[in-house]
N, C-alpha and C. Protein backbone atom coordinates (compact mmCIF):
# COMPACT_ATOMS: atom_id res chain seq x y z
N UNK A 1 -6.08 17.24 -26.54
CA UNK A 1 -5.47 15.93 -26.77
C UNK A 1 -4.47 16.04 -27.91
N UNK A 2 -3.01 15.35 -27.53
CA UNK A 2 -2.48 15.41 -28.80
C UNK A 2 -2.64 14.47 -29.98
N UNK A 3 -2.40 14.83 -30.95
CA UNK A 3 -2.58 13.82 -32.57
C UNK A 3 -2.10 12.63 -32.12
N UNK A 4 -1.70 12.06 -31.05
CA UNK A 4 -1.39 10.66 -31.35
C UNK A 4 -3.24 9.84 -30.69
N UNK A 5 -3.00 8.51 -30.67
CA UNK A 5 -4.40 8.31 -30.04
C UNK A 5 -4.13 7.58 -28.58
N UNK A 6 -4.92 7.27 -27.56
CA UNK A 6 -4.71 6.67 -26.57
C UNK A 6 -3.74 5.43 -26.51
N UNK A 7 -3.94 4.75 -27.58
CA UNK A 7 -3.61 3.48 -27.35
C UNK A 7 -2.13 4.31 -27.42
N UNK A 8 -1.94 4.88 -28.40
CA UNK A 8 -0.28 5.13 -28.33
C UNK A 8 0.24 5.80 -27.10
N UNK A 9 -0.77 6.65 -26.44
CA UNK A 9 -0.16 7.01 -25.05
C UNK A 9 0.35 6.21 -23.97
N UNK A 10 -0.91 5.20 -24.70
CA UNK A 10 -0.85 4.30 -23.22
C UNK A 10 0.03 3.28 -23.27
N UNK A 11 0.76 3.36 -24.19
CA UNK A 11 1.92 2.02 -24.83
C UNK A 11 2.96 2.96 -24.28
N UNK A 12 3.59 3.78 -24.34
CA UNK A 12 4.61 4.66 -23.91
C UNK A 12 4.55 4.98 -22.39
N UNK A 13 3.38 5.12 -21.76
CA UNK A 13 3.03 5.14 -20.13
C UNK A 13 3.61 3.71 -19.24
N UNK A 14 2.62 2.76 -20.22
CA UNK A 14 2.97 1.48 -19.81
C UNK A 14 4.31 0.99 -20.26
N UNK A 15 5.23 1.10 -20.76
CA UNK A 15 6.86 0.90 -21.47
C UNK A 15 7.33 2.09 -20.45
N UNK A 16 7.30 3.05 -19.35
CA UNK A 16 7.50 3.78 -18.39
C UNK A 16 7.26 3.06 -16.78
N UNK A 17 5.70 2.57 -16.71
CA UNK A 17 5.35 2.12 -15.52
C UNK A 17 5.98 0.79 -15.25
N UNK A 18 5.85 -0.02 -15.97
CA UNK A 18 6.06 -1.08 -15.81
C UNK A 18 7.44 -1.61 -15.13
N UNK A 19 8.51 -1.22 -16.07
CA UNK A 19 9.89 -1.51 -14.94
C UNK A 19 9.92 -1.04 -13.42
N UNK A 20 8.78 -0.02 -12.89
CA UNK A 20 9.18 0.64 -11.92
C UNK A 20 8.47 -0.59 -10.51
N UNK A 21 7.16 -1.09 -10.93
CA UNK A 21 6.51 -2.14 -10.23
C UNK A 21 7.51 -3.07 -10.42
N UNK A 22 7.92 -3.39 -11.58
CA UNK A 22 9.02 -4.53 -11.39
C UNK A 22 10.23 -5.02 -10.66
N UNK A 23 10.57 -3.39 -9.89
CA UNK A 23 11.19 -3.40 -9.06
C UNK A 23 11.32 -2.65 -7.96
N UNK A 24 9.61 -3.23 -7.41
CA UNK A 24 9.84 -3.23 -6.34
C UNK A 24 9.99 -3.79 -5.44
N UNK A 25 10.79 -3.78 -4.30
CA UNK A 25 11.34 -4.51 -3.58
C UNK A 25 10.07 -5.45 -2.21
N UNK A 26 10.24 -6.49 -2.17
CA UNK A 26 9.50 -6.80 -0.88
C UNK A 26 9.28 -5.92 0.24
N UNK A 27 10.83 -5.49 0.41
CA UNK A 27 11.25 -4.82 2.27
C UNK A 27 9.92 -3.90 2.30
N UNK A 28 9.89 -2.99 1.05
CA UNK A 28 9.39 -1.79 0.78
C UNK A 28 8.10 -1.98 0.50
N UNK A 29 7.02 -2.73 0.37
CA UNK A 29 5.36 -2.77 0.45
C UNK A 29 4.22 -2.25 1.48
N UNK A 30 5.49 -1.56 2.85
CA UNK A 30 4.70 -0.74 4.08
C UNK A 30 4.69 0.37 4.07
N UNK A 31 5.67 0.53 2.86
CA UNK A 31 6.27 2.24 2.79
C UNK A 31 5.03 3.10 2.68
N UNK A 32 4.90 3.93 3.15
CA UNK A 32 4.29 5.31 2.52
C UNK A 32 4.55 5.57 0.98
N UNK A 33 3.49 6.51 0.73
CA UNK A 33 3.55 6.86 -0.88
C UNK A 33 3.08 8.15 -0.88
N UNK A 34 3.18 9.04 -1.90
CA UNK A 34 2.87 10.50 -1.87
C UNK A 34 1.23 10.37 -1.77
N UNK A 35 0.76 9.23 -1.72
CA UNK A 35 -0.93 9.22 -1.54
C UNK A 35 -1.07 8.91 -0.53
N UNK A 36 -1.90 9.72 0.63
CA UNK A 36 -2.02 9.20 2.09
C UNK A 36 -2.89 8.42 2.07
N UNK A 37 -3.61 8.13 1.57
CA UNK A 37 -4.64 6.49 1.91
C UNK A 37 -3.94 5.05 1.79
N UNK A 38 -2.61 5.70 0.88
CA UNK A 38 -2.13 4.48 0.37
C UNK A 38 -0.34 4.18 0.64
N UNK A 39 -0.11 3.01 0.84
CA UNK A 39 0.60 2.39 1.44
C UNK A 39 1.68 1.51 -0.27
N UNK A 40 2.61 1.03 -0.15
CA UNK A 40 3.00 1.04 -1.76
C UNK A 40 2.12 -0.46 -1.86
N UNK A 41 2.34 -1.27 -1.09
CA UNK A 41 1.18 -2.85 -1.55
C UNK A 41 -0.10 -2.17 -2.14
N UNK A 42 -1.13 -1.48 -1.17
CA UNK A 42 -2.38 -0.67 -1.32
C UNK A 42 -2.34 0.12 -2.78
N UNK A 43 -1.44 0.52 -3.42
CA UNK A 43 -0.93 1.51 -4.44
C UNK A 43 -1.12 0.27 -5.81
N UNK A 44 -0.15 -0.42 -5.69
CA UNK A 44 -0.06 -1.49 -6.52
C UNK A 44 -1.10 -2.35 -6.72
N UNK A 45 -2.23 -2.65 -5.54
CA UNK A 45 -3.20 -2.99 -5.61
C UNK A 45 -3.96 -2.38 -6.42
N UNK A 46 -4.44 -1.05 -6.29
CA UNK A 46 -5.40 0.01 -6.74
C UNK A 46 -5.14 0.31 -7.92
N UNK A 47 -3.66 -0.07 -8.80
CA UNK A 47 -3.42 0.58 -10.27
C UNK A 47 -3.59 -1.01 -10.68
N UNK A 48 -3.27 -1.90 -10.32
CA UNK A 48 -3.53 -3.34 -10.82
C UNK A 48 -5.37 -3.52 -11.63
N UNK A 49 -5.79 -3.26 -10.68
CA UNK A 49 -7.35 -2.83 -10.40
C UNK A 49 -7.64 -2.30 -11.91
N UNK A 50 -6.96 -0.96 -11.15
CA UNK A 50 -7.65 0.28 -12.72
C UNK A 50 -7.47 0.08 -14.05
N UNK A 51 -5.73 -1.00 -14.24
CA UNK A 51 -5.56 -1.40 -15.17
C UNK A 51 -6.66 -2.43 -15.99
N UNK A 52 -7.29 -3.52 -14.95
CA UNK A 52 -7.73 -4.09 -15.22
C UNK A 52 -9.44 -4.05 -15.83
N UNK A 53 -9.78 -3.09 -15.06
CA UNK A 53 -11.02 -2.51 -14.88
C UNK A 53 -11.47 -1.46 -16.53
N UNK A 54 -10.19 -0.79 -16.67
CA UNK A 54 -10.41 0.25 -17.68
C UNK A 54 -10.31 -0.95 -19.16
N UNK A 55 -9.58 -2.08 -19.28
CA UNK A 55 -9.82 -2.85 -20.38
C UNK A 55 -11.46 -3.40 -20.38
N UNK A 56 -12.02 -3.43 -19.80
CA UNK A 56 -13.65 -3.24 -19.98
C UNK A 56 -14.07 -1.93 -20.72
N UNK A 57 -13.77 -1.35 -20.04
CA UNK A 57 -14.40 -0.12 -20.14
C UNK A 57 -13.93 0.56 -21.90
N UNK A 58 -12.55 -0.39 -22.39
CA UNK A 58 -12.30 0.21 -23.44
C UNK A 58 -12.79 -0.29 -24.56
N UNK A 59 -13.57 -1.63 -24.04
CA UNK A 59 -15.13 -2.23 -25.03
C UNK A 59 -16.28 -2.29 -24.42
N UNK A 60 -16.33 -0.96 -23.90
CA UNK A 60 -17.70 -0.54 -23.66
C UNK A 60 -18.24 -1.50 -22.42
N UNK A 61 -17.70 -2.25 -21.63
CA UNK A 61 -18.35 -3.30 -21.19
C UNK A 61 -18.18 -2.57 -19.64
N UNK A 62 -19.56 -2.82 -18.53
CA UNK A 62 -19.39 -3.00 -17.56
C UNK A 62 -17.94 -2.87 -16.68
N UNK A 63 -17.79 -2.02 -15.57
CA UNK A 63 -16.35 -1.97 -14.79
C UNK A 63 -17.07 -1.93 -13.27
N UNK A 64 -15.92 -2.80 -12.88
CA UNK A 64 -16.54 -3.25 -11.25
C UNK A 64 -15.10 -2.65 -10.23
N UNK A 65 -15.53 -1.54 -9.60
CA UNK A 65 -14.38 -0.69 -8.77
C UNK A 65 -14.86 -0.64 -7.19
N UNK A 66 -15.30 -1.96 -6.79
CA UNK A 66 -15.87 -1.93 -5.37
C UNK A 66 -14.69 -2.15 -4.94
N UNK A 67 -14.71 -3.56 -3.88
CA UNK A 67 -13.36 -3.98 -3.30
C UNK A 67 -12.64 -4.11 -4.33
N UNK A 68 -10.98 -3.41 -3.93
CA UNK A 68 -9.90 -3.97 -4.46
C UNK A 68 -9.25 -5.14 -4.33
N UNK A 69 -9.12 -6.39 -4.98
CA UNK A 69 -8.55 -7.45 -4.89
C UNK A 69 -7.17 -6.88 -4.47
N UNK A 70 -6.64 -8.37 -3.65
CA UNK A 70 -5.24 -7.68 -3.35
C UNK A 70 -4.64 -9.11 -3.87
N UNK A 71 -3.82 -8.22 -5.09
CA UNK A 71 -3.40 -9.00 -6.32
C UNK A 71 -1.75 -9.52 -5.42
N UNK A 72 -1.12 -8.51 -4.90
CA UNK A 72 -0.23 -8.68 -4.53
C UNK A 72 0.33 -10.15 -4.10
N UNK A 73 -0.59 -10.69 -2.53
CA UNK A 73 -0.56 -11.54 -1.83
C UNK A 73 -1.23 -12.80 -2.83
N UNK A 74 -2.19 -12.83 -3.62
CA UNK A 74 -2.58 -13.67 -4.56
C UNK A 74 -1.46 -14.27 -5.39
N UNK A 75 -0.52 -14.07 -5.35
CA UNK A 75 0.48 -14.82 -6.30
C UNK A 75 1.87 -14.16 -6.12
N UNK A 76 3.21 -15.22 -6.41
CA UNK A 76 4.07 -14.15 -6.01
C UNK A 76 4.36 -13.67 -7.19
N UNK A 77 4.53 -14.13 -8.50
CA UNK A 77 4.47 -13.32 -9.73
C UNK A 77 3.85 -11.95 -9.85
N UNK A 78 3.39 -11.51 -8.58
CA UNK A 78 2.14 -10.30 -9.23
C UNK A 78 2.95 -9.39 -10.30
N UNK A 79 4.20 -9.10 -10.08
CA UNK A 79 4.69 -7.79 -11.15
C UNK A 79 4.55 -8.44 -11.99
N UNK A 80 4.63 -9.74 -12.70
CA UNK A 80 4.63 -10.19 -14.13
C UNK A 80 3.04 -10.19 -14.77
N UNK A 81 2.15 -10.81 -13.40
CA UNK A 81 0.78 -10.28 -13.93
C UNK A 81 0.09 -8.95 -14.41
N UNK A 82 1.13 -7.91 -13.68
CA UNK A 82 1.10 -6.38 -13.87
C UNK A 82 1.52 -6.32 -15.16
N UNK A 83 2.59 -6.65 -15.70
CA UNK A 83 3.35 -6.22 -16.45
C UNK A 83 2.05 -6.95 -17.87
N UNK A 84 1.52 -7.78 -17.55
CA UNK A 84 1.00 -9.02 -18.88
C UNK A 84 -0.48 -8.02 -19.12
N UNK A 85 -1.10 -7.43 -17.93
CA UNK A 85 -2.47 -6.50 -17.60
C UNK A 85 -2.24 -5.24 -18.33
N UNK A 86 -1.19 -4.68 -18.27
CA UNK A 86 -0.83 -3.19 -18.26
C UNK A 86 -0.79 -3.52 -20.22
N UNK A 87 0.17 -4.68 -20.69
CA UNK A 87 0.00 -4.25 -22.18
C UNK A 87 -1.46 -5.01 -22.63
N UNK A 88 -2.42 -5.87 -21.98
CA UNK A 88 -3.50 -5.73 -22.19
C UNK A 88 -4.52 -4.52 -22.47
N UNK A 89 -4.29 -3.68 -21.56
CA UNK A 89 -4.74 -2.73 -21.58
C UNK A 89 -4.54 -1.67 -22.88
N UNK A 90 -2.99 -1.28 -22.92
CA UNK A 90 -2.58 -1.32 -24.35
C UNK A 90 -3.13 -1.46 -25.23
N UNK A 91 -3.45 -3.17 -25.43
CA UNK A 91 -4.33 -3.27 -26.42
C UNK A 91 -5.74 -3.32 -26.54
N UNK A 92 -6.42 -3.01 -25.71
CA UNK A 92 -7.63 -2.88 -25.45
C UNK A 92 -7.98 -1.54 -25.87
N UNK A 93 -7.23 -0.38 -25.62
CA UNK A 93 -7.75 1.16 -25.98
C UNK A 93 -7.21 1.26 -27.37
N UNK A 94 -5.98 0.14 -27.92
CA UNK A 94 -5.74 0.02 -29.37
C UNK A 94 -6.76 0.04 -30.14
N UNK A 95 -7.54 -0.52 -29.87
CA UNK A 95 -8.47 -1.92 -30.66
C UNK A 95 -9.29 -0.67 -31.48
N UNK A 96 -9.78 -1.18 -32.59
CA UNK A 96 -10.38 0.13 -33.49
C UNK A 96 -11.86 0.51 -32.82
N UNK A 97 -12.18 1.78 -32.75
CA UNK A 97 -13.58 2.12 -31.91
C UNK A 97 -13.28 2.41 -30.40
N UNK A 98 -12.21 2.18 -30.11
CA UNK A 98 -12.30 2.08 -28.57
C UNK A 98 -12.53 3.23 -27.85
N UNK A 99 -11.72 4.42 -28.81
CA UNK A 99 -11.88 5.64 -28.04
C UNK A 99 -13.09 6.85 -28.89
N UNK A 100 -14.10 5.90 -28.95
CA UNK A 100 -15.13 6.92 -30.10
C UNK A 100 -16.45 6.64 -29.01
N UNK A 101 -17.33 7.39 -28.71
CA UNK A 101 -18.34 6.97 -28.49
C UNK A 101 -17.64 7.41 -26.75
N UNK A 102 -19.36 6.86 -26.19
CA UNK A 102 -19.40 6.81 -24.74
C UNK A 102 -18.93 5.79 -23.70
N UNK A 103 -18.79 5.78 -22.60
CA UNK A 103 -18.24 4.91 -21.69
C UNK A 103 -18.48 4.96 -20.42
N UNK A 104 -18.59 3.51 -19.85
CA UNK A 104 -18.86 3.34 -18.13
C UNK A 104 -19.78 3.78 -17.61
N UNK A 105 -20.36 4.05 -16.35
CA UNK A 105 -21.59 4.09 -15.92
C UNK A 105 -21.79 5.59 -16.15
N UNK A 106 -21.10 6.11 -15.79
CA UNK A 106 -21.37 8.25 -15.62
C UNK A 106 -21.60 8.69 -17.25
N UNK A 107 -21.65 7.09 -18.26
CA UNK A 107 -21.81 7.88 -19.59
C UNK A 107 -21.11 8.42 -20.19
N UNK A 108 -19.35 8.76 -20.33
CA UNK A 108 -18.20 9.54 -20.35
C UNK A 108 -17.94 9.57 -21.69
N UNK A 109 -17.05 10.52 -22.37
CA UNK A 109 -16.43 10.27 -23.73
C UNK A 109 -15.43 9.31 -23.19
N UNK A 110 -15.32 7.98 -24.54
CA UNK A 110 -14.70 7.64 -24.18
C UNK A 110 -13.03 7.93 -24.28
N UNK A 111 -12.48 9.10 -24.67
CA UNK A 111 -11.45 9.60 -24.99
C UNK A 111 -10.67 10.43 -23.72
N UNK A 112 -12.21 10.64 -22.87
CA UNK A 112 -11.43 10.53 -21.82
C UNK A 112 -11.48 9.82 -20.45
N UNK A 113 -12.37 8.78 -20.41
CA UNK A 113 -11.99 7.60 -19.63
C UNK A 113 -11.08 7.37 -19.98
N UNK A 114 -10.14 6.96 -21.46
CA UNK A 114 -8.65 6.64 -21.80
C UNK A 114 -7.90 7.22 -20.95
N UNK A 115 -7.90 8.81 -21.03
CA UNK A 115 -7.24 9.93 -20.67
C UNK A 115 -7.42 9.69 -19.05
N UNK A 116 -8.21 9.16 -18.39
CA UNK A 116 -8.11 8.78 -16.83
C UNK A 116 -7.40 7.84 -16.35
N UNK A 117 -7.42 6.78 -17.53
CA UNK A 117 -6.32 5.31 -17.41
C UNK A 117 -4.85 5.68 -17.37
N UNK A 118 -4.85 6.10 -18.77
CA UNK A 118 -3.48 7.12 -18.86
C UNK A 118 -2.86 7.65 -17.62
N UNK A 119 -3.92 8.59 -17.07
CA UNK A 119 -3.20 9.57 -15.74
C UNK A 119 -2.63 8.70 -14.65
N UNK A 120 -3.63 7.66 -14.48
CA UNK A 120 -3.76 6.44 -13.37
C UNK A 120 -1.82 5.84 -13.16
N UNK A 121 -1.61 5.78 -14.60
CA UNK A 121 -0.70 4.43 -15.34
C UNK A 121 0.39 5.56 -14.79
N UNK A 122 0.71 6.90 -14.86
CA UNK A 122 2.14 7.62 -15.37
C UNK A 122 2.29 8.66 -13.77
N UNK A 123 1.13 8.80 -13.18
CA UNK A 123 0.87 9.43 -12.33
C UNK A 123 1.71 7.92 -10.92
N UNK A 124 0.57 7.35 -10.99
CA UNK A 124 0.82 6.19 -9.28
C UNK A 124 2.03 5.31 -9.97
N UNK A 125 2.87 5.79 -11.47
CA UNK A 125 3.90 4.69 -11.61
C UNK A 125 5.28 6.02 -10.80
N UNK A 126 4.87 7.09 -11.05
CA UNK A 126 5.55 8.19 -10.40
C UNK A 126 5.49 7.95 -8.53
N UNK A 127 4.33 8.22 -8.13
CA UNK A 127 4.02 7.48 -6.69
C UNK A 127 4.91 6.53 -6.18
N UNK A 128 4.96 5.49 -6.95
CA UNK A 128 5.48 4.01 -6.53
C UNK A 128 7.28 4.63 -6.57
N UNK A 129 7.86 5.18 -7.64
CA UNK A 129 8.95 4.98 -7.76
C UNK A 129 9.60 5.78 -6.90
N UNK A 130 9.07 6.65 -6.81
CA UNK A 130 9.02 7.98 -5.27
C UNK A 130 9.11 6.87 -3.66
N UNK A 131 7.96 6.11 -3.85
CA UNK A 131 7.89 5.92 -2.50
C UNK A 131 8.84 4.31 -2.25
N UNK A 132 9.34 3.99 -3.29
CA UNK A 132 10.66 2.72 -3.03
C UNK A 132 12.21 3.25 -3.50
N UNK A 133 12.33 4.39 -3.22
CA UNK A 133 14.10 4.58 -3.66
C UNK A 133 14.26 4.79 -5.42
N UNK A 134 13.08 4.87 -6.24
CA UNK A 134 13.51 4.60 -7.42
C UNK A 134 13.58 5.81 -8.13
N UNK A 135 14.71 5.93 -9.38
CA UNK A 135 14.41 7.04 -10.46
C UNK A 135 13.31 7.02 -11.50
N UNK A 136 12.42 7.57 -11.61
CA UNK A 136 11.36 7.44 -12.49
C UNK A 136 11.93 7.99 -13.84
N UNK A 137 11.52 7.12 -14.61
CA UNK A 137 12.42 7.45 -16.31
C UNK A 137 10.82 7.96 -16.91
N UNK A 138 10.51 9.41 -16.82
CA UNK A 138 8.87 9.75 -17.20
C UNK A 138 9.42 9.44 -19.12
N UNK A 139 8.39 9.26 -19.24
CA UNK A 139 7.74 9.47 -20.74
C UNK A 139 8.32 10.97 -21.34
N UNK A 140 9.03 10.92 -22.66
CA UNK A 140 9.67 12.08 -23.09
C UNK A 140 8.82 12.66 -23.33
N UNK A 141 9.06 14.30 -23.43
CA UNK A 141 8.04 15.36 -23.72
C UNK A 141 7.40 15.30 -25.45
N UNK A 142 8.16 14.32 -26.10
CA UNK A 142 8.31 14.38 -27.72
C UNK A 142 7.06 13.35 -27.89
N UNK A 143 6.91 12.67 -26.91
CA UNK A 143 5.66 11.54 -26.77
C UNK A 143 4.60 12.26 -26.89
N UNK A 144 4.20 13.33 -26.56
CA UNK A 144 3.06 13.61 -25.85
C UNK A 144 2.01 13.38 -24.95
N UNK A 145 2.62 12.47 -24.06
CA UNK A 145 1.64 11.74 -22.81
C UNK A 145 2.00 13.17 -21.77
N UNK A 146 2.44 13.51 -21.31
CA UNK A 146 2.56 14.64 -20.10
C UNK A 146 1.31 16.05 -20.65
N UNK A 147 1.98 16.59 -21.95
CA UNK A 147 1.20 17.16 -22.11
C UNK A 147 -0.52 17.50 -22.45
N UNK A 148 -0.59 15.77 -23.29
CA UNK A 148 -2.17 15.24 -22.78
C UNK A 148 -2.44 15.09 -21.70
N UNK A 149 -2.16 14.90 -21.05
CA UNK A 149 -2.33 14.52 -19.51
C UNK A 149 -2.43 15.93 -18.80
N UNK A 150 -1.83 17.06 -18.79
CA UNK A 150 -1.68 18.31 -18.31
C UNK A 150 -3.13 19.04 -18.87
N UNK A 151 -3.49 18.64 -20.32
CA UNK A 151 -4.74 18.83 -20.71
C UNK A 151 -5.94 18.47 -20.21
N UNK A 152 -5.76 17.10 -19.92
CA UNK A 152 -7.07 16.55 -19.67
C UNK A 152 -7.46 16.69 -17.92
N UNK A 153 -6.61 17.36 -17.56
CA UNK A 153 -6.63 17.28 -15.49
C UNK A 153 -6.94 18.67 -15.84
N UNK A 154 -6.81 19.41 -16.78
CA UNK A 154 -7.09 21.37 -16.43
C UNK A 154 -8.70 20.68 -16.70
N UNK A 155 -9.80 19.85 -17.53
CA UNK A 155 -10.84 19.77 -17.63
C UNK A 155 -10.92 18.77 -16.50
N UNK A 156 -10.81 17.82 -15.97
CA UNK A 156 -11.46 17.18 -14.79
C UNK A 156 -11.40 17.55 -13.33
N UNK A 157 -10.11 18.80 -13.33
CA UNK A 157 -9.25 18.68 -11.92
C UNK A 157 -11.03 19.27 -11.56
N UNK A 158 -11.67 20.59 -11.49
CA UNK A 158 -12.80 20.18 -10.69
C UNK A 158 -13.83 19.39 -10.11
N UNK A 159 -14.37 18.18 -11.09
CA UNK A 159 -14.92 17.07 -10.40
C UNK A 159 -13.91 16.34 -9.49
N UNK A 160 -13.01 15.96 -10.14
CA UNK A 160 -12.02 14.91 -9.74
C UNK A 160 -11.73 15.73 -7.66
N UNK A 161 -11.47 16.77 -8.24
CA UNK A 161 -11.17 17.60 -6.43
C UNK A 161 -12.24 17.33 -5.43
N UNK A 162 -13.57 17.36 -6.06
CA UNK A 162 -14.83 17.31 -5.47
C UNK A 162 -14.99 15.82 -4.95
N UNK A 163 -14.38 14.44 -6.05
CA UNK A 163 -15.05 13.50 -5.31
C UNK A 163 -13.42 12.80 -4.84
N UNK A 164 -12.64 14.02 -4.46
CA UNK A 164 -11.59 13.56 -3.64
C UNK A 164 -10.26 12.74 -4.21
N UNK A 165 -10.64 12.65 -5.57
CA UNK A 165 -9.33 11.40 -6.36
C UNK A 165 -7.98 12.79 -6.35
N UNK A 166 -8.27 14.17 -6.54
CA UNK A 166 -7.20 15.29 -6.60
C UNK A 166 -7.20 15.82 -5.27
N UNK A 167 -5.97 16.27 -4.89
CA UNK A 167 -5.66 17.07 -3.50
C UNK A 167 -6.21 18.30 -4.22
N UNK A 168 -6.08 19.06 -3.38
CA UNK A 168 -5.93 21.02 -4.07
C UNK A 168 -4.64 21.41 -5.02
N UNK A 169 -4.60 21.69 -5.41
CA UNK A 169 -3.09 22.09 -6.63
C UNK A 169 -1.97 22.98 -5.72
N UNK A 170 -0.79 22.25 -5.93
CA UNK A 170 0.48 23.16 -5.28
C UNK A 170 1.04 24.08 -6.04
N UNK A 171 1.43 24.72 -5.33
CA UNK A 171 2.79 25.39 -6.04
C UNK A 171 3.72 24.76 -6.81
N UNK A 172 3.84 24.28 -8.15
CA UNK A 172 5.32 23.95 -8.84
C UNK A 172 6.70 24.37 -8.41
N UNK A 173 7.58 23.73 -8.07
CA UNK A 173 8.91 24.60 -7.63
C UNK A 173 9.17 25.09 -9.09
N UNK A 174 10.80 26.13 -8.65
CA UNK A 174 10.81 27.08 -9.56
C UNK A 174 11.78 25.89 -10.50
N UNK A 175 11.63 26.40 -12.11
CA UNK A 175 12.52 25.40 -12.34
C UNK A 175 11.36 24.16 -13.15
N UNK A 176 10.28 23.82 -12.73
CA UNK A 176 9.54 22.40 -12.74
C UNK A 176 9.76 22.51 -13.86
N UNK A 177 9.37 21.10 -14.62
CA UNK A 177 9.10 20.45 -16.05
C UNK A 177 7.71 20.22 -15.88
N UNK A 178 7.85 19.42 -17.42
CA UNK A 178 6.19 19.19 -17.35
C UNK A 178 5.53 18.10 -16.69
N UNK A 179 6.62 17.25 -16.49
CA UNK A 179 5.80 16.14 -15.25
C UNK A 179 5.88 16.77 -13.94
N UNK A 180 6.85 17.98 -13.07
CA UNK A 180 6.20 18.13 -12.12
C UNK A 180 5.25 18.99 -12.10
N UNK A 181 5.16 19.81 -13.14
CA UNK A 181 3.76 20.79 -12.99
C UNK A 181 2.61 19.97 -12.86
N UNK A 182 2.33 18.89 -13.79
CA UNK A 182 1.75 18.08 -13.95
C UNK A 182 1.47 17.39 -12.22
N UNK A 183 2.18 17.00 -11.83
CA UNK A 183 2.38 16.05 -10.28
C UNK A 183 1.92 17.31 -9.44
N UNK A 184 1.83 18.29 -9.92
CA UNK A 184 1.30 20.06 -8.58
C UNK A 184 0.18 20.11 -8.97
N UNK A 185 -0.39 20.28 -10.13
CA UNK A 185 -1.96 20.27 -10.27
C UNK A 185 -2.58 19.14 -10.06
N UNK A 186 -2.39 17.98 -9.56
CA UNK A 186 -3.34 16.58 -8.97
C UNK A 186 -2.63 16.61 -7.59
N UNK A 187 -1.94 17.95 -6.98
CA UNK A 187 -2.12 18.09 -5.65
C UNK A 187 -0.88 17.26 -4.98
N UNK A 188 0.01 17.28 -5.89
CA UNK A 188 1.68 16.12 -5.19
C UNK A 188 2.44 17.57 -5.11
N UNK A 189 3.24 16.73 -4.08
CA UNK A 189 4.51 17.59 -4.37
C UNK A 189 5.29 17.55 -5.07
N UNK A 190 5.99 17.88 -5.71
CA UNK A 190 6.49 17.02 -6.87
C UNK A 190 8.06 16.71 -6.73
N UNK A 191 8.84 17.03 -5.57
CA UNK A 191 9.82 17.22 -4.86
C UNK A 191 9.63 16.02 -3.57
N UNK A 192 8.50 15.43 -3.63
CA UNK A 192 8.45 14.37 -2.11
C UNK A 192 8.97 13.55 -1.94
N UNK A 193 9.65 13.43 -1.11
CA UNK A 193 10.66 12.23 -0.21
C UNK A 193 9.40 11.11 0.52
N UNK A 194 10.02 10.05 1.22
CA UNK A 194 9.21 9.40 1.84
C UNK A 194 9.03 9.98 3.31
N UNK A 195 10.24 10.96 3.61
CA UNK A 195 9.96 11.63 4.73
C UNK A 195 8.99 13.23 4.94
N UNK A 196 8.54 13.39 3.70
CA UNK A 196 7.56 14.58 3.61
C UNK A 196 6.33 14.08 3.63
N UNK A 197 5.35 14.97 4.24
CA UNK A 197 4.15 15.00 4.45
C UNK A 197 3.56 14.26 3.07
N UNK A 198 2.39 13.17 3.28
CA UNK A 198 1.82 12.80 1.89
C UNK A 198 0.35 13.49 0.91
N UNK A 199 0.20 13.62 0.20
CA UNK A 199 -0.80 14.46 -0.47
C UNK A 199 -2.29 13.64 -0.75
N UNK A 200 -3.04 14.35 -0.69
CA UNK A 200 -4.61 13.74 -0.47
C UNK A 200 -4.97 12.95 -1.95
């Protein structure tokens, strides 16, 4: 993990993700996404969710990840509710204590449940902008969110593969940075169009 703390990752992830939900377009909510289960509405649904879910979890409290509400169709504001959730969250892993101690049902450090929110936030805001026409403006390397993040998937990518949230790890093209190496070890391509095959 680098010297900064979650909350600061996750303020720089979320100041990244956020414009990219913001614009996304209606036409585009059937599209495909580099995640084959998921569809970009289904996508936006599922990080809405995690956003929401992990501000529990960053005061220790109970997190409920059964059905996904589908925030989308619930209001037409949803990107502004995204956008109001995401710096909640922010401040929720801010808050002093948040990332000390254990978390959520499996008992976790909580430094890296953070570190799962994090991936969630910079990872499916990459997804989304991929799968609607958009340029993703990643988080600078001077931040240190990519390279925490590159850290904390070399320690989970084996469970995480096992209960299916990671594909198998690709090949990086030649050339990659650290967000696509990053996007090859959780099993993306990191080169995907909406017309390439999608990743597990």
């Amino acid at each position: 993990m680098t010297e900064n703390s979650i909350g600061d990752l996750l303020k720089v992830a979320a100041d990244h993700a956020v414009p990219v939900v913001r614009a996304i377009p209606e036409d585009r909510l059937t599209a495909p996404t580099p995640c084959a289960d998921y569809d970009v509405k289904a996508l936006v649904n599922h990080l809405h969710q995690v956003i929401v879910q992990f501000q529990a979890l960053a005061a220790k409290q109970d997190s409920e990840f059964g059905e996904t509400p589908d925030f989308v169709a619930e209001s037409p504001d949803w990107r502004d509710r995204f956008a109001d959730e995401a710096g909640k969250l922010v401040a929720a892993w801010s808050a002093p204590g948040a990332d000390e101690g254990t978390t959520g049902a499996m008992n976790m450090p909580a430094t890296t449940v953070g570190s799962m929110a994090l991936l969630d936030l910079t990872v499916h805001a990459w997804d989304l902008s991929r799968a609607t026409g958009q340029e993703f403006d990643a988080a600078p390397e001077s931040s240190g969110v990519v390279a925490a993040l590159r850290e904390s998937v070399a320690g989970l990518a084996p469970t995480a593969r096992k209960m299916g949230v990671f594909g198998e790890p690709v090949a990086a093209p030649e050339g990659a940075g650290e967000l696509e190496r990053l996007l090859a070890e959780t099993g993306r391509d990191p080169r995907w169009t909406p017309q390439t095959p999608s990743a597990a």
